[in-house]
Each structure stands twice: as C-alpha cells, then as structure tokens.
C-alpha atoms as a PDB file:
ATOM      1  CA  UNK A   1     127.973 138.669  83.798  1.00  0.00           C
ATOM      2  CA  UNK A   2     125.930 136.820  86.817  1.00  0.00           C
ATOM      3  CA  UNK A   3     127.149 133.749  87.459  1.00  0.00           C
ATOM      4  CA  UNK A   4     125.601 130.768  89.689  1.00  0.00           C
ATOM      5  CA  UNK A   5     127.006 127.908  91.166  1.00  0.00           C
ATOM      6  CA  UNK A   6     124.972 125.070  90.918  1.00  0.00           C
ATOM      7  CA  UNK A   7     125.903 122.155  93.961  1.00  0.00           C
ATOM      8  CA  UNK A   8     125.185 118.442  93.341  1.00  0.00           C
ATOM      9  CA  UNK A   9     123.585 118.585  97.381  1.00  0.00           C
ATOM     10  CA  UNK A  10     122.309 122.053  97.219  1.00  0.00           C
ATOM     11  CA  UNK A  11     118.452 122.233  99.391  1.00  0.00           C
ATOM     12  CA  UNK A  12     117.648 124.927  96.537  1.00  0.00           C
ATOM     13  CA  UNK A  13     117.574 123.132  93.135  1.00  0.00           C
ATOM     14  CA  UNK A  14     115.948 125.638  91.023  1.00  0.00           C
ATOM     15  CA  UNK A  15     118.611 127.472  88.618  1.00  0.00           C
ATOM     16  CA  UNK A  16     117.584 130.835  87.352  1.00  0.00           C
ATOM     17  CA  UNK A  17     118.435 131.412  83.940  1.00  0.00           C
ATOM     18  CA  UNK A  18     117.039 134.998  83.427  1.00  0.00           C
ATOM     19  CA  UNK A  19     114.830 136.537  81.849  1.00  0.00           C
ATOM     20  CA  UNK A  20     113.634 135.428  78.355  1.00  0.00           C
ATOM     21  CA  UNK A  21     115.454 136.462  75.049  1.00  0.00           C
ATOM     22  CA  UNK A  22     118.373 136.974  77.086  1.00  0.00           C
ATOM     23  CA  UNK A  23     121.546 135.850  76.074  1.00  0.00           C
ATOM     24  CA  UNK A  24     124.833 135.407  77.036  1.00  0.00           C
ATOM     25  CA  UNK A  25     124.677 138.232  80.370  1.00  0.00           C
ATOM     26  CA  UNK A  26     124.265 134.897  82.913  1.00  0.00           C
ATOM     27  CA  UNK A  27     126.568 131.872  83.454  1.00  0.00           C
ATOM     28  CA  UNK A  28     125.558 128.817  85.914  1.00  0.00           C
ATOM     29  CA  UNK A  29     128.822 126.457  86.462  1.00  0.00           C
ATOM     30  CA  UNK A  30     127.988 123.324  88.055  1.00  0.00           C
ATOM     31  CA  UNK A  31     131.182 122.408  90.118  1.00  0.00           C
ATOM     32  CA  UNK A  32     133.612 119.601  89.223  1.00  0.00           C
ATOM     33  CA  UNK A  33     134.336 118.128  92.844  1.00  0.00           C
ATOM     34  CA  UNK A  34     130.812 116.889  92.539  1.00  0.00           C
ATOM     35  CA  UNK A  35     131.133 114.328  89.857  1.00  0.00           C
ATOM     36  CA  UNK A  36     133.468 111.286  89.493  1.00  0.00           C
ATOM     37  CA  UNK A  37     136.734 111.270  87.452  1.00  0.00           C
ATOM     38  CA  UNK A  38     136.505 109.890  84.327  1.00  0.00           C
ATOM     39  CA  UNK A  39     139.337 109.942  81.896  1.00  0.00           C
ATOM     40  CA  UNK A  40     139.189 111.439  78.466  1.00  0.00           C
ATOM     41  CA  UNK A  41     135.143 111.557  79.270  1.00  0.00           C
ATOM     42  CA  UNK A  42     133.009 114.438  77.284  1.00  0.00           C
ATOM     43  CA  UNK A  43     130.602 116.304  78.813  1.00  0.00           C
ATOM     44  CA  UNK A  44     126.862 116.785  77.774  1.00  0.00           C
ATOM     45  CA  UNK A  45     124.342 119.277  78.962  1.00  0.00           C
ATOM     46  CA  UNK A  46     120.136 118.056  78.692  1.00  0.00           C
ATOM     47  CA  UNK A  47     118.019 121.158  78.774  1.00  0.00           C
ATOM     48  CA  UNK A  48     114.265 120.829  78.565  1.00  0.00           C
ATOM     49  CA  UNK A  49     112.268 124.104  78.336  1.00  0.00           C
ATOM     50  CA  UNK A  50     109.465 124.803  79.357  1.00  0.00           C
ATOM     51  CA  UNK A  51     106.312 123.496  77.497  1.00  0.00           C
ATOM     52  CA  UNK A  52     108.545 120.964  75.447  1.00  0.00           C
ATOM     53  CA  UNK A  53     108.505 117.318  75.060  1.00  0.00           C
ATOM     54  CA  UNK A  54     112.232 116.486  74.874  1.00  0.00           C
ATOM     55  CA  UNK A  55     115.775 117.421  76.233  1.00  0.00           C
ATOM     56  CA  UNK A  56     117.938 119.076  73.592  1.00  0.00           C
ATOM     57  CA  UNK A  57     121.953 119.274  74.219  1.00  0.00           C
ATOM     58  CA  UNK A  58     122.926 122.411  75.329  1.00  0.00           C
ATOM     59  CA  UNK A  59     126.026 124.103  72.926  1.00  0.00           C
ATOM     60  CA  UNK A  60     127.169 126.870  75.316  1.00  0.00           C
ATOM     61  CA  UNK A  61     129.208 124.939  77.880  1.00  0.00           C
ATOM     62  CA  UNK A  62     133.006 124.826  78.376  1.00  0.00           C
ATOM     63  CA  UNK A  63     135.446 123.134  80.840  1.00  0.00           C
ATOM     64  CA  UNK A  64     137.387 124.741  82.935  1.00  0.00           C
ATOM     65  CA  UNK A  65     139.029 124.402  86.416  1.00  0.00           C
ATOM     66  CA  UNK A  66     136.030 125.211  88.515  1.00  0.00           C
ATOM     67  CA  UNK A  67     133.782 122.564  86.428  1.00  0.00           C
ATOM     68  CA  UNK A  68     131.205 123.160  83.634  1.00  0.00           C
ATOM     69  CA  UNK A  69     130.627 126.377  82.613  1.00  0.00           C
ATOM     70  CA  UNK A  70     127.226 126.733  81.181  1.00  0.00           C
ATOM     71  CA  UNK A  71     126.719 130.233  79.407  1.00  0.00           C
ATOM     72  CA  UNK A  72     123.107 130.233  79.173  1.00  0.00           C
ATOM     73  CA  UNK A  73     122.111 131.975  75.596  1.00  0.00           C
ATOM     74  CA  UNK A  74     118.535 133.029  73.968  1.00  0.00           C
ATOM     75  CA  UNK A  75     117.785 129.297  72.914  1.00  0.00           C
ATOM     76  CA  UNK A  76     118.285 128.455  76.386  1.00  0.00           C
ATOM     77  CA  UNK A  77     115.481 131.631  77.551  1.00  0.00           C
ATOM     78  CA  UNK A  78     113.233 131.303  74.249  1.00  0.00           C
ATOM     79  CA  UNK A  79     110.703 129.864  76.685  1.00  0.00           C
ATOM     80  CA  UNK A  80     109.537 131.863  79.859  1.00  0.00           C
ATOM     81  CA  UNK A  81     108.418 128.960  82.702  1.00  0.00           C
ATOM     82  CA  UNK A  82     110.020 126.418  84.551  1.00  0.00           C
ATOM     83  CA  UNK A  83     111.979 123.690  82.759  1.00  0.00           C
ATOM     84  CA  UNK A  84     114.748 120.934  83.636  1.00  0.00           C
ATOM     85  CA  UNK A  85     118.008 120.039  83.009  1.00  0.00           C
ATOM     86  CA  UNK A  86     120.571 117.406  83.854  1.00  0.00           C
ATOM     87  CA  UNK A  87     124.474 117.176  83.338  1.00  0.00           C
ATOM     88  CA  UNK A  88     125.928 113.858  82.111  1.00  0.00           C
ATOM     89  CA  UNK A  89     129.847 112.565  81.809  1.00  0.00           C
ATOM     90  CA  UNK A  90     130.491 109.863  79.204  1.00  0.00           C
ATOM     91  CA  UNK A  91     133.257 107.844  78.866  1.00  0.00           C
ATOM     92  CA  UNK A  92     134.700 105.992  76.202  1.00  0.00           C
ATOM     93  CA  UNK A  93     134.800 102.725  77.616  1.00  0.00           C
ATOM     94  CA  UNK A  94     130.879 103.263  78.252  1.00  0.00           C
ATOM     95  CA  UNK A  95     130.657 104.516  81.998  1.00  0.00           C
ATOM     96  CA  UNK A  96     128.026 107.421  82.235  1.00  0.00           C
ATOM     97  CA  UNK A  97     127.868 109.944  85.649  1.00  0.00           C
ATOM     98  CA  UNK A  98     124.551 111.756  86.196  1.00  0.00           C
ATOM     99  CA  UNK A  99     123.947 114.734  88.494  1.00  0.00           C
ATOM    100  CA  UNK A 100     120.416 115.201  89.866  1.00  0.00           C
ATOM    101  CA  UNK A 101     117.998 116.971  87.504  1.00  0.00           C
ATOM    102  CA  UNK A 102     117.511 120.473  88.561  1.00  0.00           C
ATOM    103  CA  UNK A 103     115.037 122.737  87.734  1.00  0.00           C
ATOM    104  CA  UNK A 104     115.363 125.923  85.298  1.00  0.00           C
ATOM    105  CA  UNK A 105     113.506 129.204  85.677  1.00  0.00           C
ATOM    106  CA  UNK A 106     113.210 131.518  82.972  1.00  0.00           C
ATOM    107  CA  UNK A 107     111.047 134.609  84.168  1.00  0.00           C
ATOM    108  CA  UNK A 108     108.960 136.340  81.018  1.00  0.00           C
ATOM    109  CA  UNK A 109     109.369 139.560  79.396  1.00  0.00           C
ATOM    110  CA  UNK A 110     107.214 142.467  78.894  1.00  0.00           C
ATOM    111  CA  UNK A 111     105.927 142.680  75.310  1.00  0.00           C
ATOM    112  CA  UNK A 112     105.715 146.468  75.649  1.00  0.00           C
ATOM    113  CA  UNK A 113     106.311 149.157  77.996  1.00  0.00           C
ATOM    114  CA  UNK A 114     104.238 151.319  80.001  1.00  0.00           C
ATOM    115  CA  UNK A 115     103.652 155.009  79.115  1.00  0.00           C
ATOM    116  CA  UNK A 116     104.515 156.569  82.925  1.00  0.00           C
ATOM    117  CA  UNK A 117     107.240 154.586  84.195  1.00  0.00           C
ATOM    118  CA  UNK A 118     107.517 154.105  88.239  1.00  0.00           C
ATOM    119  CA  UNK A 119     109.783 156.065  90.180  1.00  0.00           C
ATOM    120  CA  UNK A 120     113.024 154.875  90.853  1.00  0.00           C
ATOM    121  CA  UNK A 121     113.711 152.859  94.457  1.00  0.00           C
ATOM    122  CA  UNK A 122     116.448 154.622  96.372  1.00  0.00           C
ATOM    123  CA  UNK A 123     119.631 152.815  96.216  1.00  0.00           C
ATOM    124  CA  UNK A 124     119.723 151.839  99.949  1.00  0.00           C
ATOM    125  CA  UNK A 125     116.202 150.284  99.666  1.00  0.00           C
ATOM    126  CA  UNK A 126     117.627 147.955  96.964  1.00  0.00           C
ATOM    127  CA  UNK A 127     120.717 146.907  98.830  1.00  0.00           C
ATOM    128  CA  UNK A 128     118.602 146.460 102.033  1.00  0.00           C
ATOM    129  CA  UNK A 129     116.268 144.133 100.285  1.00  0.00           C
ATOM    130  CA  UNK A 130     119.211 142.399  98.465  1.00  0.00           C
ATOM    131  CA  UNK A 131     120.648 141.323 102.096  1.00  0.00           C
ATOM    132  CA  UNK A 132     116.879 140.659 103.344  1.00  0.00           C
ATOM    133  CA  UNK A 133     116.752 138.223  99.852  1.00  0.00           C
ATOM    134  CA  UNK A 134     120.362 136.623 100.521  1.00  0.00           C
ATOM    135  CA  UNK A 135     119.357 135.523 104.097  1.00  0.00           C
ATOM    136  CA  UNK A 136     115.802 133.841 103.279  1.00  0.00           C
ATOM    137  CA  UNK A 137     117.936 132.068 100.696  1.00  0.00           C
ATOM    138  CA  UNK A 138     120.160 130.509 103.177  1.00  0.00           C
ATOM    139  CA  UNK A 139     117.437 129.142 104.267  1.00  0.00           C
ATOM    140  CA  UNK A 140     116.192 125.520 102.712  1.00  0.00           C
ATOM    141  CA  UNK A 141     113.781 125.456 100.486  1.00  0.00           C
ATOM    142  CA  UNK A 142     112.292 122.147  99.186  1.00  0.00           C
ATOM    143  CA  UNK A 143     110.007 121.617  96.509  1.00  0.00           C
ATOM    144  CA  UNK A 144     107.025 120.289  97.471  1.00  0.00           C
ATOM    145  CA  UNK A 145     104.130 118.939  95.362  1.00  0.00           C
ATOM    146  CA  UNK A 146     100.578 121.440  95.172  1.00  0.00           C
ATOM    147  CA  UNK A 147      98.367 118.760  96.129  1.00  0.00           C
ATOM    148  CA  UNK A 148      95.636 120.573  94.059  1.00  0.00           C
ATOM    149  CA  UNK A 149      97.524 120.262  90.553  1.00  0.00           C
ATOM    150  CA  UNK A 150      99.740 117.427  91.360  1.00  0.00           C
ATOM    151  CA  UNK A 151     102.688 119.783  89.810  1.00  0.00           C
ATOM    152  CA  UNK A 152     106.101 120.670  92.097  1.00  0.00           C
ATOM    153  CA  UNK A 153     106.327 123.913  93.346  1.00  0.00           C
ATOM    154  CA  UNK A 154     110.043 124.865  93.397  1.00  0.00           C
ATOM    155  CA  UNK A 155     111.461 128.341  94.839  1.00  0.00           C
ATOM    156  CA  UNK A 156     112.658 131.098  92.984  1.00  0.00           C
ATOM    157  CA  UNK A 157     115.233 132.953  93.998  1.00  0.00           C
ATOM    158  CA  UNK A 158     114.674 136.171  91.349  1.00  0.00           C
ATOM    159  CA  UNK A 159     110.971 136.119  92.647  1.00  0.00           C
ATOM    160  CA  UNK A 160     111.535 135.081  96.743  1.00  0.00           C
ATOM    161  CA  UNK A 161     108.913 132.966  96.289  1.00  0.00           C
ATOM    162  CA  UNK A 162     107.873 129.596  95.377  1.00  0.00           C
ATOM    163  CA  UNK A 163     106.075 129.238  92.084  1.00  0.00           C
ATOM    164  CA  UNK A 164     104.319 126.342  90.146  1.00  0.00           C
ATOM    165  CA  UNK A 165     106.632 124.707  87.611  1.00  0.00           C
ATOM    166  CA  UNK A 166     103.771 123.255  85.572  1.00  0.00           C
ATOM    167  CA  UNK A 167     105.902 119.832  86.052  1.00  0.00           C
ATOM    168  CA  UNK A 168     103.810 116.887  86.913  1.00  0.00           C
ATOM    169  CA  UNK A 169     104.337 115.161  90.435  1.00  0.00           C
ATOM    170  CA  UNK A 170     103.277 112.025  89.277  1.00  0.00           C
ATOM    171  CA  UNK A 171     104.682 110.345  85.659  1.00  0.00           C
ATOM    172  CA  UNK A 172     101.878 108.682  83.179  1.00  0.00           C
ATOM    173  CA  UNK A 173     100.812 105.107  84.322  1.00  0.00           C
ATOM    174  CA  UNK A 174     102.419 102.577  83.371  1.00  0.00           C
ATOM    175  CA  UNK A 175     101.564  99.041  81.860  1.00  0.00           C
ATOM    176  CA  UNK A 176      99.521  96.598  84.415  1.00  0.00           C
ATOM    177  CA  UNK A 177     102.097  94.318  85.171  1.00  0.00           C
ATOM    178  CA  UNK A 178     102.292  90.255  85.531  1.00  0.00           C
ATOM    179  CA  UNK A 179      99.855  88.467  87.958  1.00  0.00           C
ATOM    180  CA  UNK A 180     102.297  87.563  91.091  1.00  0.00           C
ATOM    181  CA  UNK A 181     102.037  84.427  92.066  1.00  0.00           C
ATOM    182  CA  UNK A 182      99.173  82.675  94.280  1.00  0.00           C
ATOM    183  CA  UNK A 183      99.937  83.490  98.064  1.00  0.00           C
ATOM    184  CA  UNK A 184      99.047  81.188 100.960  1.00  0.00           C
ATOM    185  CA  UNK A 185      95.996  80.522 102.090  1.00  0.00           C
ATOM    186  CA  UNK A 186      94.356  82.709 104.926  1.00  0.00           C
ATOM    187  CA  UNK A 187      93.442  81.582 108.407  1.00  0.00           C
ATOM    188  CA  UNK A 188      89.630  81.023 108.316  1.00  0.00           C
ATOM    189  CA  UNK A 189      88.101  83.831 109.827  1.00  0.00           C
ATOM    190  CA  UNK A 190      85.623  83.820 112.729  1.00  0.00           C
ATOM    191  CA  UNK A 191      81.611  82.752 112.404  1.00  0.00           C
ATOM    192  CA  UNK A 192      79.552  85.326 111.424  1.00  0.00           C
ATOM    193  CA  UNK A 193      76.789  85.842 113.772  1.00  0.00           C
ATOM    194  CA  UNK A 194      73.157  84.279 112.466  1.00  0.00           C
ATOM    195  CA  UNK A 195      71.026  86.214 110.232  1.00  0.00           C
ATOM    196  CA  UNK A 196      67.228  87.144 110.441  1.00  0.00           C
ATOM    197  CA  UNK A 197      65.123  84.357 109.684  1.00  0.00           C
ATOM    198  CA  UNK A 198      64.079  84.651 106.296  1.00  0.00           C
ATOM    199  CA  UNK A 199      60.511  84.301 105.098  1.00  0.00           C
ATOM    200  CA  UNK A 200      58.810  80.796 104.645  1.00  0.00           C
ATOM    201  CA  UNK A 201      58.368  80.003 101.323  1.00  0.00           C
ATOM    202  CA  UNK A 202      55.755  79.167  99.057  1.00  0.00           C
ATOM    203  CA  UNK A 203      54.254  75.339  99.536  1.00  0.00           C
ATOM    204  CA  UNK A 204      56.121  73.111  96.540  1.00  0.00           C
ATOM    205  CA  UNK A 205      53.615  70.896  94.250  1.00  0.00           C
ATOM    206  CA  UNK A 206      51.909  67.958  95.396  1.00  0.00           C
ATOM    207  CA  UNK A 207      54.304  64.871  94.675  1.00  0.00           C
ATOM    208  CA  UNK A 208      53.441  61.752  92.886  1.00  0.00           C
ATOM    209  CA  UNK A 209      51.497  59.294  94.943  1.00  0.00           C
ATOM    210  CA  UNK A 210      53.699  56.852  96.296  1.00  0.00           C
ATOM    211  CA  UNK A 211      53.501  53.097  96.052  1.00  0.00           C
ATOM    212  CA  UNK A 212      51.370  50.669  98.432  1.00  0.00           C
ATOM    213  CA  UNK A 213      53.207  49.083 101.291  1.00  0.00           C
ATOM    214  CA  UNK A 214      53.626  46.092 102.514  1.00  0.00           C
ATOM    215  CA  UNK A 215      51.025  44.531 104.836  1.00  0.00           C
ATOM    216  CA  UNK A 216      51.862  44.423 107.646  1.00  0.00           C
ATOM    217  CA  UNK A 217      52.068  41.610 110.657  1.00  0.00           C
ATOM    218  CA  UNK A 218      48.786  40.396 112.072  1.00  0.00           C
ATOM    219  CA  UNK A 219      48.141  42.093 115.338  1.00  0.00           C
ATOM    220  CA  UNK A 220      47.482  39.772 118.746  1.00  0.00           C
ATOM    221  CA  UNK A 221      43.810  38.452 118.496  1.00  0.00           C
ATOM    222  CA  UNK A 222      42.624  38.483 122.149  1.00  0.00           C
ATOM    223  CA  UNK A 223      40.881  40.486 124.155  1.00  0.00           C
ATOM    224  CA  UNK A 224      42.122  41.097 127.676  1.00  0.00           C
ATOM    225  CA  UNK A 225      41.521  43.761 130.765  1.00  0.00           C
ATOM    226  CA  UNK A 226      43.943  45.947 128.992  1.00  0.00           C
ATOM    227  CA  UNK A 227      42.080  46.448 125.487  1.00  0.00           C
ATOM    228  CA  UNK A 228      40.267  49.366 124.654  1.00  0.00           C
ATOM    229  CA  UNK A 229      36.650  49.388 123.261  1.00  0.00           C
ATOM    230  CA  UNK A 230      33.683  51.563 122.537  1.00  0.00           C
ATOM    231  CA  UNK A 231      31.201  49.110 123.635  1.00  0.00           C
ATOM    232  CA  UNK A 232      29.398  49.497 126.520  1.00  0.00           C
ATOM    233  CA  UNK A 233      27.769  45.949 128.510  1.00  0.00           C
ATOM    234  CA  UNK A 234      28.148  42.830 127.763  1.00  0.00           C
ATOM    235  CA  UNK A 235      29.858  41.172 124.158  1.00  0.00           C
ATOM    236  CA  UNK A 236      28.875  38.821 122.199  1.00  0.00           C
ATOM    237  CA  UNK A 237      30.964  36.737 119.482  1.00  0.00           C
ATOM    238  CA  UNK A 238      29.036  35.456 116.040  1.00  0.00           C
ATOM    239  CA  UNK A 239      32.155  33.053 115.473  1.00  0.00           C
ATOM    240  CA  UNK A 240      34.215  35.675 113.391  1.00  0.00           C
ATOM    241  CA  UNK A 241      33.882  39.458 115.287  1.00  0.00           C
ATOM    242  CA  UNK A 242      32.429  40.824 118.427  1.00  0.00           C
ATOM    243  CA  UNK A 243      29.027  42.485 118.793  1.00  0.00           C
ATOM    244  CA  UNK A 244      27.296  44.331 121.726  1.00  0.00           C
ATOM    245  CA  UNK A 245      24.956  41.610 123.793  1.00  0.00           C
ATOM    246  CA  UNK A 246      21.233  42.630 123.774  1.00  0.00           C
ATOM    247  CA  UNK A 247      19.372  42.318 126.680  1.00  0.00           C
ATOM    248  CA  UNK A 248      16.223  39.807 126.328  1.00  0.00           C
ATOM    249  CA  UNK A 249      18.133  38.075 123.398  1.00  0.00           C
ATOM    250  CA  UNK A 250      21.510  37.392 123.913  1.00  0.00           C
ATOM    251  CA  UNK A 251      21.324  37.200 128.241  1.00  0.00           C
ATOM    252  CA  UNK A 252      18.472  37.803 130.679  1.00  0.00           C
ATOM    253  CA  UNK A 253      17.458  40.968 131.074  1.00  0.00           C
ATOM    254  CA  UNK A 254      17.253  42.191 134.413  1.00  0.00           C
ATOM    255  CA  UNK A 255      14.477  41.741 136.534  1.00  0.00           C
ATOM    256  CA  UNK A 256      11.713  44.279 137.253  1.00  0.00           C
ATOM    257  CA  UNK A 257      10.325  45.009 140.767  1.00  0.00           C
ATOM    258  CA  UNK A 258       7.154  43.775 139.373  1.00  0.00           C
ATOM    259  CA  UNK A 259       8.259  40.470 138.729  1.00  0.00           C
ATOM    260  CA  UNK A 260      10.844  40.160 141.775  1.00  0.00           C
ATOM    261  CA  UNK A 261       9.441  37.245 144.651  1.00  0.00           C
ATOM    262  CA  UNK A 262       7.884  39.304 147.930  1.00  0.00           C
ATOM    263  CA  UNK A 263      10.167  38.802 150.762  1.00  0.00           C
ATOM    264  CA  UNK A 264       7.053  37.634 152.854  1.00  0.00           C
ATOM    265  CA  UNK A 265       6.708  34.746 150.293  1.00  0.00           C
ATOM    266  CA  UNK A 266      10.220  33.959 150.373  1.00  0.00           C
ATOM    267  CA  UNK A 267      10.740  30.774 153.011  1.00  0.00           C
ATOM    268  CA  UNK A 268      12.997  27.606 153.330  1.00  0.00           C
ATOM    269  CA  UNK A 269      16.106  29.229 151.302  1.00  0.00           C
ATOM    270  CA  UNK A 270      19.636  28.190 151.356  1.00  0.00           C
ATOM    271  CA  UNK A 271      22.895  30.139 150.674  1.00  0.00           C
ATOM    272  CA  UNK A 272      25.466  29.072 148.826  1.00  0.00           C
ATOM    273  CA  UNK A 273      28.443  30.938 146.907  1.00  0.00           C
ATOM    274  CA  UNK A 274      29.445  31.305 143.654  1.00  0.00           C
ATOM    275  CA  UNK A 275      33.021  31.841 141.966  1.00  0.00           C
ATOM    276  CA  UNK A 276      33.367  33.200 138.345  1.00  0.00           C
ATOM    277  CA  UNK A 277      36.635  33.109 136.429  1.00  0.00           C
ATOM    278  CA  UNK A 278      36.757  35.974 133.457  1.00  0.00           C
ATOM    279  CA  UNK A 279      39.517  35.353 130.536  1.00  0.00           C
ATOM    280  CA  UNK A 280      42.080  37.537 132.227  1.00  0.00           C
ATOM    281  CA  UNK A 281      42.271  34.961 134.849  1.00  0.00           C
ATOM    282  CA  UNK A 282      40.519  37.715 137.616  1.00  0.00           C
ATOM    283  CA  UNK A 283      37.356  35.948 139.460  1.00  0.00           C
ATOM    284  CA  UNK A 284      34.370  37.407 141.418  1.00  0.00           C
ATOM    285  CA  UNK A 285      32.746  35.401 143.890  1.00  0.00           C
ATOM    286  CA  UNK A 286      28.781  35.981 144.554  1.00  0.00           C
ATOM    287  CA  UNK A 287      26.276  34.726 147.188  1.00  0.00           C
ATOM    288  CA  UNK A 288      23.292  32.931 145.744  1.00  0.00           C
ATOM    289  CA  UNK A 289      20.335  32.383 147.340  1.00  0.00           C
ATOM    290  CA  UNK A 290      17.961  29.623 146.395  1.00  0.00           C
ATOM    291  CA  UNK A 291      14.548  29.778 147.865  1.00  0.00           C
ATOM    292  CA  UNK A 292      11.089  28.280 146.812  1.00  0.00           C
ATOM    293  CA  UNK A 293       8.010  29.750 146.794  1.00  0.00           C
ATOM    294  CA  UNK A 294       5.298  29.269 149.025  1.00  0.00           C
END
C-alpha cells in the first residue's frame, strides 16, 4: 500500500489519491504534531470531489500514533479531477481545530484497452526517472491562479506537472454592503484654466416699453462766449427764442462801394473812439470817423 504524508506547512498541497475506482491500495496520514491537543476530541475528514457541490465526511480514517490515517477507498476516487479536503478536531466542550484545505487529485482511468500494447521501459529507465521525479519534488511548488480561467493550477506529483483543478480563484460575489459613512470634505482643487468663448447668442425679445421719466431741471438760460450754435452772424431775440438777424431788416446792411463817400470829397473830419461791451463782459474798441460832405 502507498502511503503519503500530508504536512500542515508542506509548499506542495496537492494529495494524490490515485487513480479512479481504486480502492483501498493508497493511504495519506496527515500527521498529529500538526494539530493542537484536544482531549476526548473526534476527528472528522471533509472530502469534496471533483465536480460536486458539497463536502461529504470521509468513513475510512483511523487514529493512530503517527496521526490520521486516511485509507482512501472507491467513493473517495469515483470522480477523476481535482477536488478538496480539510481535516477538523472537535471537542466536546465546543473547541474546533482546522488544518488548511488541501487539494485532492484523482487521475482517470482508461475505459478500454488498446489492442498492441507498448513495450515495456527497462527497469533502470524507471528507477532513473523515479529519482529525476523525487528531486523536482523537493522543490516548491505553489499553486498559482491561470489568469485566463481564473481557476488554481496546483502540481501533481503522479503527472510532474502542474494541472488545472477546475477550482475557481475567485468565490461568487457577495451582497453590496452598507453605505460607510460620509468622509470629510476635500481640499478645493485648483482653477481650471478658461474655456473657449462660446458663441453669442440669439438677440432676446423686445421688452415692454418702459415708463416716462421725470422732467428734468431747467437748464441755465443765457447765452455766453462758451455756448455752441449753428447760427452764423448776428442774433436776434423776438422776446421768447433767438433767430438769425437779417441784413436790411434787423441791422444795416453793409455798405456798397457804390454808395461809400469818395475820399476826395471827404474834408473837415474828426476822430474819435468807440468802446463796445458784449454780454460776456469782453469789449472792442473802434475808431470812428465823422466827416461831412462837401
């Protein structure tokens, strides 16, 4: 009968149970300096094969001085794949020890068998590659998770290999849990910088029309140096606005050569001046002449 230890700490944590159908040639005893003493405490073996939903307890197992003996029998190999099982120690006054969960391989079996057989290895070839296998199983060997399927990839001894165990990486999700509280406030972040001008809008509708003002103050009534006009000449007042002056009707108009007095004609004149004060308070003096006519 093959027997394998299986250590709580072990870097390989595949077990290999055989081949399937078989029963009863393999034992795997899972050593008792790995788990806690508890007194008068029963022991229970979880096996779940491969491609089923639950555990089952295992009935093959004994105690005995080197731990649990597990003697693994054709229920335990009905399914060919990888599976899992965990060891559990219950007391009576309710304290429960776990080991880890290991993983189970069960390699499948041929449904029928070839009409020309192989021929047979030499024995040295097999004992050579037994050594070769013992060595690369020194070494550690992790499962690691096939980032294609999501499922763990464990390493099998029988095969030298590691092989898909069709076991999920990742469980089922689980329910969206309560809101957490509010955290605190942020710091306000920096200004953005300014964004295209956007295009100008379409012109609103013409408001209501608004109400009349007030009228205003009277402006200053007076017309000084300062005031601007678009008359041209002299101004005339009718008692209530300001007019142009007409020549002829409202002052003289001014003399034409014709009618001017010959200088030769002109005899026994005096000069005297004449000062004229306008309403901005500026004067102009002039020099009249009066003469009389010969």
């Amino acid at each position: 009968m093959q027997t394998y230890h299986a250590k709580q700490y072990a870097v390989v944590n595949t077990l290999p149970l055989g081949i399937q159908g078989e029963n009863g040639v393999r034992q795997i005893v899972f050593d008792a300096e790995d788990f806690p003493e508890l007194p008068e405490a029963s022991v229970q073996l979880l096996h779940q094969r491969a491609g089923d939903d639950a555990p089952y307890p295992v009935s093959g197992i004994d105690v005995g001085v080197e731990g649990v003996v597990w003697t693994v029998s054709d229920t335990d190999t009905a399914a060919a794949g990888i599976g899992r099982c965990e060891l559990r120690l219950c007391a009576g006054d309710g304290s429960v020890a776990k080991s880890r969960i290991w993983f189970t391989q069960t390699k499948p079996a041929l449904d029928a068998v070839g009409e020309t057989p192989p021929e047979p290895w030499e024995s040295w070839i097999d004992e050579l590659l037994d050594a070769a296998r013992e060595i690369r199983n020194a070494e550690p060997h992790l499962p690691y998770i096939d980032t294609t399927s999501g499922t763990w990839q464990v390493w099998s001894i029988e095969d030298d290999a590691y092989i898909d165990s069709e076991l999920p990486a990742r469980g089922p999700k689980g329910d969206t849990g309560a809101a957490g509280p509010q955290g605190p406030k942020g710091e306000t972040g920096d200004t953005g910088p300014q964004g295209p001008k956007g295009d100008t809008g379409a012109a609103g509708q013409q408001g209501p029309k608004g109400d009349t003002g007030d009228t205003g103050a009277a402006g200053p009534n007076a017309v000084s140096g300062s005031t601007a006009t678009a008359f041209t000449g002299l101004l005339k007042g009718n008692g209530s606005t300001v007019a142009q002056a007409v020549a002829g009707t409202d002052y003289q108009a001014p003399i034409s050569a014709a009618n001017k007095l010959p200088v030769a004609n002109v005899s026994g004149y005096t000069t005297t001046q004449m000062v004229v004060t306008y309403d901005d308070d500026s004067t102009a003096t002039f020099n009249v002449m009066v003469v009389s006519a010969s």
